[in-house]
C-alpha atoms as a PDB file:
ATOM      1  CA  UNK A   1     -68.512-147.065 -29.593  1.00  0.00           C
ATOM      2  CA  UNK A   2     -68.504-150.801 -29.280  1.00  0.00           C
ATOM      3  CA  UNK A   3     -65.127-152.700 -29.805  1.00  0.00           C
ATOM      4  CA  UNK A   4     -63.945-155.949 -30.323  1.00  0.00           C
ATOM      5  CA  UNK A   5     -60.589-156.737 -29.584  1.00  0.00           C
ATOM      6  CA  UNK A   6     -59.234-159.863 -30.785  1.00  0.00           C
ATOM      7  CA  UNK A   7     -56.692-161.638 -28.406  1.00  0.00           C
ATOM      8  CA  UNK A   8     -54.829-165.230 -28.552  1.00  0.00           C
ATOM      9  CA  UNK A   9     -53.460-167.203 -25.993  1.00  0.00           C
ATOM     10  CA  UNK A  10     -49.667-168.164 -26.919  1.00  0.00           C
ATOM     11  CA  UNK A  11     -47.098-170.797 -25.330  1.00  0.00           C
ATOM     12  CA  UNK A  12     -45.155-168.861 -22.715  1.00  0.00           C
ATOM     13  CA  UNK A  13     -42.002-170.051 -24.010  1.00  0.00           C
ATOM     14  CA  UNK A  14     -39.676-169.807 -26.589  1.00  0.00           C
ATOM     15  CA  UNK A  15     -38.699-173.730 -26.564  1.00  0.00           C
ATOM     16  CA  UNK A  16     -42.024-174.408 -28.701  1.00  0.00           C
ATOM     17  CA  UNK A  17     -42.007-177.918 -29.638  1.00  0.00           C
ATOM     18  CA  UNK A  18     -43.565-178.872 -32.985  1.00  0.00           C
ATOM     19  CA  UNK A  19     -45.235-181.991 -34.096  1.00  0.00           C
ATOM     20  CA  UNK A  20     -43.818-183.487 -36.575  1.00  0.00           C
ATOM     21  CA  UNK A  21     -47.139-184.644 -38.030  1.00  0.00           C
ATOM     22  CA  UNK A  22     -49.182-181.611 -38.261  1.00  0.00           C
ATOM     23  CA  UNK A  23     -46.136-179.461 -38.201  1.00  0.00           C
ATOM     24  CA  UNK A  24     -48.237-177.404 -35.543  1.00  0.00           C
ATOM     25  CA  UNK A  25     -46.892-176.363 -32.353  1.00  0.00           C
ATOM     26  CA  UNK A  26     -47.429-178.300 -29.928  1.00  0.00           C
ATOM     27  CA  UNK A  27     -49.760-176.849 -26.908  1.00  0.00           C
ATOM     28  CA  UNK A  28     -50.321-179.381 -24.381  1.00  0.00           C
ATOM     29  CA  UNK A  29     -48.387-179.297 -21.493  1.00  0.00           C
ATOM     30  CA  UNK A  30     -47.536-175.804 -22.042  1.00  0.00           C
ATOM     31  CA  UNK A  31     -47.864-172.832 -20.180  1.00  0.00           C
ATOM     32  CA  UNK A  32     -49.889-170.651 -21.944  1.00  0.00           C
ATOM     33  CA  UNK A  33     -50.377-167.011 -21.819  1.00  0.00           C
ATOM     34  CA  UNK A  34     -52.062-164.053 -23.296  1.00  0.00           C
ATOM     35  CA  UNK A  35     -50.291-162.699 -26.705  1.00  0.00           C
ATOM     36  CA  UNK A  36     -47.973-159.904 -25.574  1.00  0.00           C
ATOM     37  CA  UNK A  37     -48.759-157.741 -28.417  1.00  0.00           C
ATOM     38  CA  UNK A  38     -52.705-158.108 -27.378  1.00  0.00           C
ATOM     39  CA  UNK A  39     -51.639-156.449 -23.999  1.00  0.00           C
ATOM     40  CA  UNK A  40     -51.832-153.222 -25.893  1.00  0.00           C
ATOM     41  CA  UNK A  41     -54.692-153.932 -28.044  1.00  0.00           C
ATOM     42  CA  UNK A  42     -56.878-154.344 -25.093  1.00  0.00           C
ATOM     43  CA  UNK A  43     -55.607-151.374 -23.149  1.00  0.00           C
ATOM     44  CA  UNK A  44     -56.211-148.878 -26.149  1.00  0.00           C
ATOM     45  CA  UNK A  45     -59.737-150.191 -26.667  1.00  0.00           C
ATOM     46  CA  UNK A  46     -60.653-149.374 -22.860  1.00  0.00           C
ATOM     47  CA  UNK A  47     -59.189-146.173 -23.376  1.00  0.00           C
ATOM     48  CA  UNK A  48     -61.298-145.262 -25.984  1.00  0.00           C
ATOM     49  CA  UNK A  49     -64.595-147.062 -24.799  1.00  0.00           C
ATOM     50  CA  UNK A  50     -63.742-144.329 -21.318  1.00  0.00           C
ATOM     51  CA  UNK A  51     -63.376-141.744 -23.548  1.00  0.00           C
ATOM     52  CA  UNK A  52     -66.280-142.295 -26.247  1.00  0.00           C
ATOM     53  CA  UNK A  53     -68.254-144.266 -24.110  1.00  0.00           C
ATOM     54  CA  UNK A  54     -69.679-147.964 -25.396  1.00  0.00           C
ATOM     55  CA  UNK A  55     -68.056-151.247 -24.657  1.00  0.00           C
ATOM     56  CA  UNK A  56     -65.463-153.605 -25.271  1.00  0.00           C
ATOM     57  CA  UNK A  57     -65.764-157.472 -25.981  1.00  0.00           C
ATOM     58  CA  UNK A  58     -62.804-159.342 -25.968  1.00  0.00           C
ATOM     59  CA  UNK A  59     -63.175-162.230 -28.179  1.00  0.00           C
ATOM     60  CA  UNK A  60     -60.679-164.981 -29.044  1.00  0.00           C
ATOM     61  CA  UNK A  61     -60.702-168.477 -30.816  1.00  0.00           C
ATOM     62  CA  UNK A  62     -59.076-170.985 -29.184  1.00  0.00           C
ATOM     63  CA  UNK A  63     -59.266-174.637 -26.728  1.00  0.00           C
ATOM     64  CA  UNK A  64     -61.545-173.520 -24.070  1.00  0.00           C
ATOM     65  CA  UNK A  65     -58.476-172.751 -21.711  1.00  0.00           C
ATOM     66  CA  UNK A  66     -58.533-169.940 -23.559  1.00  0.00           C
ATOM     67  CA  UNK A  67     -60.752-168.580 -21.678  1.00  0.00           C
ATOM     68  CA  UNK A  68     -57.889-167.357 -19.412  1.00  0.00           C
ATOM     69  CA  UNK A  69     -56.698-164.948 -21.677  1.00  0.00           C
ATOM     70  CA  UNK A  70     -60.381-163.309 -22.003  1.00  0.00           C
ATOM     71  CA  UNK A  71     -60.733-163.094 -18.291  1.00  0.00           C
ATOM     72  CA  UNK A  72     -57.135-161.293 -17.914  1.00  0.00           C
ATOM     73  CA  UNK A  73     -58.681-158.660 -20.861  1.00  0.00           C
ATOM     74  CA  UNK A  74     -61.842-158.269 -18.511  1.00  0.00           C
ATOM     75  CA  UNK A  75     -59.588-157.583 -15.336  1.00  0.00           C
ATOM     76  CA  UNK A  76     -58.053-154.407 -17.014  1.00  0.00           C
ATOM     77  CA  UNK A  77     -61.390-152.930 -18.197  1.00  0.00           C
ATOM     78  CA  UNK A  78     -63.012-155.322 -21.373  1.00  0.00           C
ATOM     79  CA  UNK A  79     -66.477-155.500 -20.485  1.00  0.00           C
ATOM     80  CA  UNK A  80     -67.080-158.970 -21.842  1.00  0.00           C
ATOM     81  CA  UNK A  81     -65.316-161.823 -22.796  1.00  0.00           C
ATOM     82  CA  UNK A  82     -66.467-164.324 -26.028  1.00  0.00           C
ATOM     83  CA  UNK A  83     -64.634-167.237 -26.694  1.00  0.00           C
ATOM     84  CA  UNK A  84     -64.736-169.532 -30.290  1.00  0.00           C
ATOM     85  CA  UNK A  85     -63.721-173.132 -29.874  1.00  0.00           C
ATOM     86  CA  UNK A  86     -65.054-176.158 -31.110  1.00  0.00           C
ATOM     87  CA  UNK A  87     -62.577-179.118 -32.945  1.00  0.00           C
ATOM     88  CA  UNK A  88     -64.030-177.892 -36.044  1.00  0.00           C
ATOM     89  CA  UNK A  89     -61.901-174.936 -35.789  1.00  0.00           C
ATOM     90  CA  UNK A  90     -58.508-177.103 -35.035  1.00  0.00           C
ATOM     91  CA  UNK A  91     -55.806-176.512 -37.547  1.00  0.00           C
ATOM     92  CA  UNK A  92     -57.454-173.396 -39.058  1.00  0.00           C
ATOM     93  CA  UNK A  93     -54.605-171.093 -41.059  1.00  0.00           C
ATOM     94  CA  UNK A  94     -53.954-167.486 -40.995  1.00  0.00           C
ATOM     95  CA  UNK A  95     -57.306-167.173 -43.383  1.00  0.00           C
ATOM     96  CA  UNK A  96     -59.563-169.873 -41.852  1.00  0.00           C
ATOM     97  CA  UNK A  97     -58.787-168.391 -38.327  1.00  0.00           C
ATOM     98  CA  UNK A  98     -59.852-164.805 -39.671  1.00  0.00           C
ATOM     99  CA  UNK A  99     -63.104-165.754 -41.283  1.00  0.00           C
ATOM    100  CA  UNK A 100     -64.090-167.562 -38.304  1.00  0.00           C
ATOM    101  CA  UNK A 101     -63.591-163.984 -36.305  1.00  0.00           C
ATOM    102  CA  UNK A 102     -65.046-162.474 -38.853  1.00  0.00           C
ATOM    103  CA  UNK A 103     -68.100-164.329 -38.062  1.00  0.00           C
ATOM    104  CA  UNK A 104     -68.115-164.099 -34.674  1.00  0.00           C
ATOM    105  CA  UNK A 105     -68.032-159.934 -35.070  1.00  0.00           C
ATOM    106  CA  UNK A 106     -70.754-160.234 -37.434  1.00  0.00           C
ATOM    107  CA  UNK A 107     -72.815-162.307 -35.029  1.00  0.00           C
ATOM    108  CA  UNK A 108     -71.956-159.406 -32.454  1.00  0.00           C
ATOM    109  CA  UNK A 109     -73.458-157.178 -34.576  1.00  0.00           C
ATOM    110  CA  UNK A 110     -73.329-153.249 -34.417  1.00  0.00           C
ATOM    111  CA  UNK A 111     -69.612-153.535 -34.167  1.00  0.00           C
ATOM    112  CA  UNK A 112     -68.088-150.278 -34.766  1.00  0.00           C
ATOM    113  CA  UNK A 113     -63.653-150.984 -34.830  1.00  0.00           C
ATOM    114  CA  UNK A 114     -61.698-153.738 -34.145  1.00  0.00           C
ATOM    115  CA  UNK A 115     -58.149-154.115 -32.823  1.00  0.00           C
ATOM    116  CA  UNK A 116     -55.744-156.339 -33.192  1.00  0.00           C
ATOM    117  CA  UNK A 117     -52.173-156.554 -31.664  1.00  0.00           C
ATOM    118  CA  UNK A 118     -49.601-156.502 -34.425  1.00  0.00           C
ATOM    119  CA  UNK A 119     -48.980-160.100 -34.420  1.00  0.00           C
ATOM    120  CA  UNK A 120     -48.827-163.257 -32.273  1.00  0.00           C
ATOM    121  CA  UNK A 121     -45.363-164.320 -31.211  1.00  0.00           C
ATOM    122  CA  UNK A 122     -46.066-167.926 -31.966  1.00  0.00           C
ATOM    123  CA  UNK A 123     -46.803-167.233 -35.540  1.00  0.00           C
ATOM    124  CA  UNK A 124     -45.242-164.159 -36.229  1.00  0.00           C
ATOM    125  CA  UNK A 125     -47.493-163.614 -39.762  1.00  0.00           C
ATOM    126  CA  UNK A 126     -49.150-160.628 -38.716  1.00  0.00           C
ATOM    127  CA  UNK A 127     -52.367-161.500 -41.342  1.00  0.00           C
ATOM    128  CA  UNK A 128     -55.408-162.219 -39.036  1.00  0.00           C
ATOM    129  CA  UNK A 129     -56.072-158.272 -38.603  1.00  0.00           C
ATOM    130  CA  UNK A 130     -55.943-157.753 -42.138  1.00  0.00           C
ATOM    131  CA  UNK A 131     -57.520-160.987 -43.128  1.00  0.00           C
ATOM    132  CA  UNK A 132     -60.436-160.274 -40.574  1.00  0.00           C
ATOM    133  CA  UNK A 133     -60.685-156.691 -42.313  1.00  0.00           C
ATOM    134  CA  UNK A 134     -60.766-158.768 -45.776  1.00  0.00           C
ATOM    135  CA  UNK A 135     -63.541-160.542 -44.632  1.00  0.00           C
ATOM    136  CA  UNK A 136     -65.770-158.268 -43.586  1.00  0.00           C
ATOM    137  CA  UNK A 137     -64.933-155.868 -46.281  1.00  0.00           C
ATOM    138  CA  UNK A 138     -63.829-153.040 -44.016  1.00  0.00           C
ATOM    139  CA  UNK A 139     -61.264-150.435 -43.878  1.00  0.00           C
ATOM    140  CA  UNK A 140     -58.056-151.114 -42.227  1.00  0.00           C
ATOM    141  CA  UNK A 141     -54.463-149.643 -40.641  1.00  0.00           C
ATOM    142  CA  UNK A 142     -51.637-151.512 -39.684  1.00  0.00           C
ATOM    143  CA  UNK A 143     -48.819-151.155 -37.212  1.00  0.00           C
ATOM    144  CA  UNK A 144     -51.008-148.330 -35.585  1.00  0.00           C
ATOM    145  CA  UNK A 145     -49.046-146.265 -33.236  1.00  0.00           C
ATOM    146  CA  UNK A 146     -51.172-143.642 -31.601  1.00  0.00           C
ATOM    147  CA  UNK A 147     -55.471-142.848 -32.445  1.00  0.00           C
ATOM    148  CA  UNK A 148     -55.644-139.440 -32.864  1.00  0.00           C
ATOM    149  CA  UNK A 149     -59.158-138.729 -32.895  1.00  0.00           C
ATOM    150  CA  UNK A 150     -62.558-140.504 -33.534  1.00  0.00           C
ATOM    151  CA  UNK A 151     -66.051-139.821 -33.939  1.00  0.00           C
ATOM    152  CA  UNK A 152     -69.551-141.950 -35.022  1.00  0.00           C
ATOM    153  CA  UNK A 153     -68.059-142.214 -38.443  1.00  0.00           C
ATOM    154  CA  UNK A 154     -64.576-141.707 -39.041  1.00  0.00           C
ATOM    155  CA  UNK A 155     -61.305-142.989 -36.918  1.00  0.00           C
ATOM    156  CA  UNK A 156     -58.018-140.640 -37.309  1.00  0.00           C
ATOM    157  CA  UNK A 157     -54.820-142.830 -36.916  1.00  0.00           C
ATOM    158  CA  UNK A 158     -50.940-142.279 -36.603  1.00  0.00           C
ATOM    159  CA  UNK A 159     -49.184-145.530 -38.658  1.00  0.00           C
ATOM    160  CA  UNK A 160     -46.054-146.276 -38.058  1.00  0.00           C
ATOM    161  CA  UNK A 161     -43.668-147.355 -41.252  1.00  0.00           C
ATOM    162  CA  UNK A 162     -40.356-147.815 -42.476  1.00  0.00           C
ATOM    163  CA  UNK A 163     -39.804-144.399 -42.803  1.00  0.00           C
ATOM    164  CA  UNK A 164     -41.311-142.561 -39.993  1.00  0.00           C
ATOM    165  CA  UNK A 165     -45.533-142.270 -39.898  1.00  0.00           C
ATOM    166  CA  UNK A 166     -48.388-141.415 -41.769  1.00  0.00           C
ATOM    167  CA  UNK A 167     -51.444-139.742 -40.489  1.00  0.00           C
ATOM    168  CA  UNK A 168     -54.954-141.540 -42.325  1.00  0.00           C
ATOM    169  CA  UNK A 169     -58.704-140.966 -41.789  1.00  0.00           C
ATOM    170  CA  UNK A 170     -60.896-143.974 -42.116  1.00  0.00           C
ATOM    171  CA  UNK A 171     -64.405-144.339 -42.061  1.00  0.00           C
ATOM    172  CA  UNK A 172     -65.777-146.353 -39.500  1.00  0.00           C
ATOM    173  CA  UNK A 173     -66.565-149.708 -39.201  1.00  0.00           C
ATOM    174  CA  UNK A 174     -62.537-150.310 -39.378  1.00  0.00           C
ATOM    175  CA  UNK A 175     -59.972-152.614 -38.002  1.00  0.00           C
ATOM    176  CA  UNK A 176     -56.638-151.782 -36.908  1.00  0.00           C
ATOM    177  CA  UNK A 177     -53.719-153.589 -35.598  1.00  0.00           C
ATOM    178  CA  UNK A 178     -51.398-151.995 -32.915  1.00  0.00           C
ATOM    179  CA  UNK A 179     -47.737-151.735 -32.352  1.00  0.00           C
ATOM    180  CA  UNK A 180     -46.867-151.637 -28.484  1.00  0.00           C
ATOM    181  CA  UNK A 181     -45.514-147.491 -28.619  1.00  0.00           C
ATOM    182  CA  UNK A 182     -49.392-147.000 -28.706  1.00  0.00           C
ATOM    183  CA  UNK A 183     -49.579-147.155 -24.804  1.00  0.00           C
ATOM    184  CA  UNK A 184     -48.718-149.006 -21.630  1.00  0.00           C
ATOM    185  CA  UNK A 185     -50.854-151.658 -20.825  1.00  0.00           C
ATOM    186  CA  UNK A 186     -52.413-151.349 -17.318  1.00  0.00           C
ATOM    187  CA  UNK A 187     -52.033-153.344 -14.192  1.00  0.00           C
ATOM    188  CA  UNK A 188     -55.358-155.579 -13.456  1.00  0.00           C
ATOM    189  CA  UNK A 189     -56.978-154.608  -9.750  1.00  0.00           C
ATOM    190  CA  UNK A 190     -57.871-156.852  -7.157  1.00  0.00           C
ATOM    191  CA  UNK A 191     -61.168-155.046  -8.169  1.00  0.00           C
ATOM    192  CA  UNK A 192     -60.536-156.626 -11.708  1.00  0.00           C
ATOM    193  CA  UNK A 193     -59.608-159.897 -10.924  1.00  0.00           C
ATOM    194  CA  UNK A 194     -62.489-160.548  -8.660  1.00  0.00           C
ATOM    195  CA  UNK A 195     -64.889-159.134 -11.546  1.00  0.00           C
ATOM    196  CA  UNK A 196     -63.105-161.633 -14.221  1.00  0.00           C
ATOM    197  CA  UNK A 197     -63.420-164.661 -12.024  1.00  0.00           C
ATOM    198  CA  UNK A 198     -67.184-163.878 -11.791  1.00  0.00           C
ATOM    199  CA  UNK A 199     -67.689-163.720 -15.509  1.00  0.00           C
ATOM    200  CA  UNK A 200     -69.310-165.954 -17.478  1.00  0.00           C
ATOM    201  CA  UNK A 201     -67.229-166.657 -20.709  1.00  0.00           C
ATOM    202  CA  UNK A 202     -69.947-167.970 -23.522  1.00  0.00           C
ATOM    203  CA  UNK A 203     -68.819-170.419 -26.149  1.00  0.00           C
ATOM    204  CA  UNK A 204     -69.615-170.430 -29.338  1.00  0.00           C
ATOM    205  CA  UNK A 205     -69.682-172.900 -32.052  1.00  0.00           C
ATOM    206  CA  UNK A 206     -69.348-172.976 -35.711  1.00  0.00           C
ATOM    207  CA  UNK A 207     -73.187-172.909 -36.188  1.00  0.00           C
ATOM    208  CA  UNK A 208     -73.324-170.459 -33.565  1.00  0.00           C
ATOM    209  CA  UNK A 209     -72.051-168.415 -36.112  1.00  0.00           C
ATOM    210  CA  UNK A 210     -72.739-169.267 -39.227  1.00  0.00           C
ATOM    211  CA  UNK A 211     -69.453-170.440 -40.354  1.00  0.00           C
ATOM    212  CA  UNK A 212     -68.997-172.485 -43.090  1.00  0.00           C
ATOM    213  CA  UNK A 213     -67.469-176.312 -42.622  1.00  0.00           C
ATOM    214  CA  UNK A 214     -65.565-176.342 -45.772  1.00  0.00           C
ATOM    215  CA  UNK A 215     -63.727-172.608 -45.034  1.00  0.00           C
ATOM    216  CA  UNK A 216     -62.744-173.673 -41.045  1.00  0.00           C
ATOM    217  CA  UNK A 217     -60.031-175.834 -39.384  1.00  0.00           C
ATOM    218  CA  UNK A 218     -57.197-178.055 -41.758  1.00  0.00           C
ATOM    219  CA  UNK A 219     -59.806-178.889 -44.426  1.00  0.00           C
ATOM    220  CA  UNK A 220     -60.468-174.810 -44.802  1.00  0.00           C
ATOM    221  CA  UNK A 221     -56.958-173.539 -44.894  1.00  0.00           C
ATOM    222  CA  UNK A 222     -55.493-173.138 -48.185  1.00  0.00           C
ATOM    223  CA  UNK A 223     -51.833-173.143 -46.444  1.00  0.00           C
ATOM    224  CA  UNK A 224     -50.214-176.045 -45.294  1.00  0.00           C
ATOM    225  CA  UNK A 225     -47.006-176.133 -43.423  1.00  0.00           C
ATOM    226  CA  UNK A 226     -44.066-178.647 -45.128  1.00  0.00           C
ATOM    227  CA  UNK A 227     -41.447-178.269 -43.532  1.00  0.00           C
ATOM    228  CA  UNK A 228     -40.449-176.461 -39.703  1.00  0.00           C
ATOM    229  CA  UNK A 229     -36.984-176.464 -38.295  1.00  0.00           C
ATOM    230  CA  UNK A 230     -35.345-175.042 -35.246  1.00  0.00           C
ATOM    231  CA  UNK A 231     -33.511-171.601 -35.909  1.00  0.00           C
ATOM    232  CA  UNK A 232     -28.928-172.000 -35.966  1.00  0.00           C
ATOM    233  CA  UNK A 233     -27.480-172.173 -33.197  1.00  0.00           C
ATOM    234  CA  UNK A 234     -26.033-168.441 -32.659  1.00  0.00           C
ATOM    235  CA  UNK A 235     -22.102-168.590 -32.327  1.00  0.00           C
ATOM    236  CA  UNK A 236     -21.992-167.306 -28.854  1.00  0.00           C
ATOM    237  CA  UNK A 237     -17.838-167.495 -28.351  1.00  0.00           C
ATOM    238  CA  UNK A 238     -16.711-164.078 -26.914  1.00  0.00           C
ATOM    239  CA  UNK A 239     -13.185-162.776 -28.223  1.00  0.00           C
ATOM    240  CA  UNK A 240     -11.627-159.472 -26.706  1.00  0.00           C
ATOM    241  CA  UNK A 241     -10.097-157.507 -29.114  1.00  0.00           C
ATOM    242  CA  UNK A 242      -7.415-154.867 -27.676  1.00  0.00           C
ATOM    243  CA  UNK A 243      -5.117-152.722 -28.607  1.00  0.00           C
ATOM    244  CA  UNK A 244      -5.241-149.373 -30.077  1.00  0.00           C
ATOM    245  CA  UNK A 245      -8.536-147.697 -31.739  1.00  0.00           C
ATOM    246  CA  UNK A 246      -7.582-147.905 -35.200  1.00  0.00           C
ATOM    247  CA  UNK A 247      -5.963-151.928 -34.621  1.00  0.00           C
ATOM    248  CA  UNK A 248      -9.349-152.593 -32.599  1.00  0.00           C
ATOM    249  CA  UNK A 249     -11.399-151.558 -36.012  1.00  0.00           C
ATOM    250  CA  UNK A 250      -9.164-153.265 -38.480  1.00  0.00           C
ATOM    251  CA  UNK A 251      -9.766-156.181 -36.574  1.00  0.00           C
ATOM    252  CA  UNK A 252     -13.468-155.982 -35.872  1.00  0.00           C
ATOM    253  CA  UNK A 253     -14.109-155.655 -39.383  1.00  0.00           C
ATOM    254  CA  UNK A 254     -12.106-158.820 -40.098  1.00  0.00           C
ATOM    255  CA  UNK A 255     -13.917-160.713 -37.227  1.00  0.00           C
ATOM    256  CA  UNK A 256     -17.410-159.539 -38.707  1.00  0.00           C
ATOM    257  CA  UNK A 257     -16.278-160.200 -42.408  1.00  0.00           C
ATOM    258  CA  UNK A 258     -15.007-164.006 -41.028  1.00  0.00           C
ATOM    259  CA  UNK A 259     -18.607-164.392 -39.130  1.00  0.00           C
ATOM    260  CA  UNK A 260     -20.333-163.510 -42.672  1.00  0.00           C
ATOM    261  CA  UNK A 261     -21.769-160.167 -40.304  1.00  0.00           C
ATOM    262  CA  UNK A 262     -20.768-158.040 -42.896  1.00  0.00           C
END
């Protein structure tokens, strides 16, 4: 079974600054690190490839720091690491970012699933899974919680929803995108580190994969950010309330009602 997992490297912080000209956050300067929701995606693609047998390519778009991220995914099993940058690709949406890894897995070739954490915490949209499954005109499963079985054609898959799970069959190739009760994410090796350091990350460029100028970076995105403000300040005064259990609820209910809560 070969498997790409797609993984992003995200500011390590939740003090994001954003420009106030692109409306982008701002990266430089920034510790960066890998997307915590990816953590899982990666693990439950080495699981599989040790249990089907294949291989695993972790692939990401991003500055060409990003190659951090795709060396941590090699120290806890991925077999290879591909990386997508180019300035081209600067400023790509939600869709533009998707067709662009949509590209790259075509280029791959022979690909037969691809995960993708749930979402990226600096974005939060949860639409590059399901946009890359768009583009290639695959079958997909969100908010996956557990595989169940697989085979040469057909993935089994436990989704987790609103109102408990369903249990659906697809046929393979597929994406899906994981939620983290899906596994816990290993601890790299010294073993694995050493073995990441020594790989060689290739880059590739638009033309490297046939992407199209006019459906990549700002110029490609059909979205465009207006407007980006900080979240309100949470009220964080503490008041005790005391006395007996039936004064304490009265006046809970009033504090709520008074905070707009309830």
């Amino acid at each position: 079974m070969k498997i790409v997992v797609c993984v992003k490297q995200v500011p390590a912080t939740n003090d994001a600054k954003i420009d106030p000209e692109t409306k982008r956050i701002v990266r430089e300067g920034m510790q960066a690190i890998l997307n915590p929701f990816d953590t899982y995606a990666v693990e439950e693609a080495v699981q599989l490839r040790d249990k089907f047998g294949g291989e695993v390519i972790a692939l990401s778009m991003g500055p060409e720091k990003a190659a951090l991220v795709l060396r941590e995914a090699i120290s806890v099993g991925a077999d290879r690491g591909l990386l997508l940058s180019d300035r081209a690709f600067g400023g790509s949406d939600t869709w533009a970012t998707s067709y662009v890894l949509s590209k790259a897995i075509e280029k791959i070739g022979g690909v037969d699933l691809v995960i993708c954490g749930k979402q990226a915490i600096d974005g939060d949209t949860a639409q590059v899974g399901p946009g890359i499954a768009a583009h290639l005109d695959w079958m997909q499963a969100a908010c996956v919680m557990e595989v169940c079985d697989a085979d040469k054609d057909t993935i089994t898959v436990k989704r987790m929803h609103e109102d408990g799970y369903d249990i659906c069959e697809m046929s393979l190739p597929a994406v899906v995108t994981v939620v983290k009760d899906i596994n816990t994410p290993r601890v790299p090796t010294l073993k694995g580190r050493l073995a990441s350091d020594k790989s060689e990350i290739p880059i590739w460029k638009p033309e490297d994969i046939g992407a199209q100028s006019s459906k990549i970076g700002l110029d490609g995105s059909p979205t465009r950010v207006v407007k980006t403000a900080p979240p309100p300040i949470r009220n964080s005064v503490t008041k005790k309330i005391t006395g007996t259990s039936a004064e304490c609820v009265k006046e809970l209910i009033a504090e709520l009602r008074l905070r707009s809560i309830l």
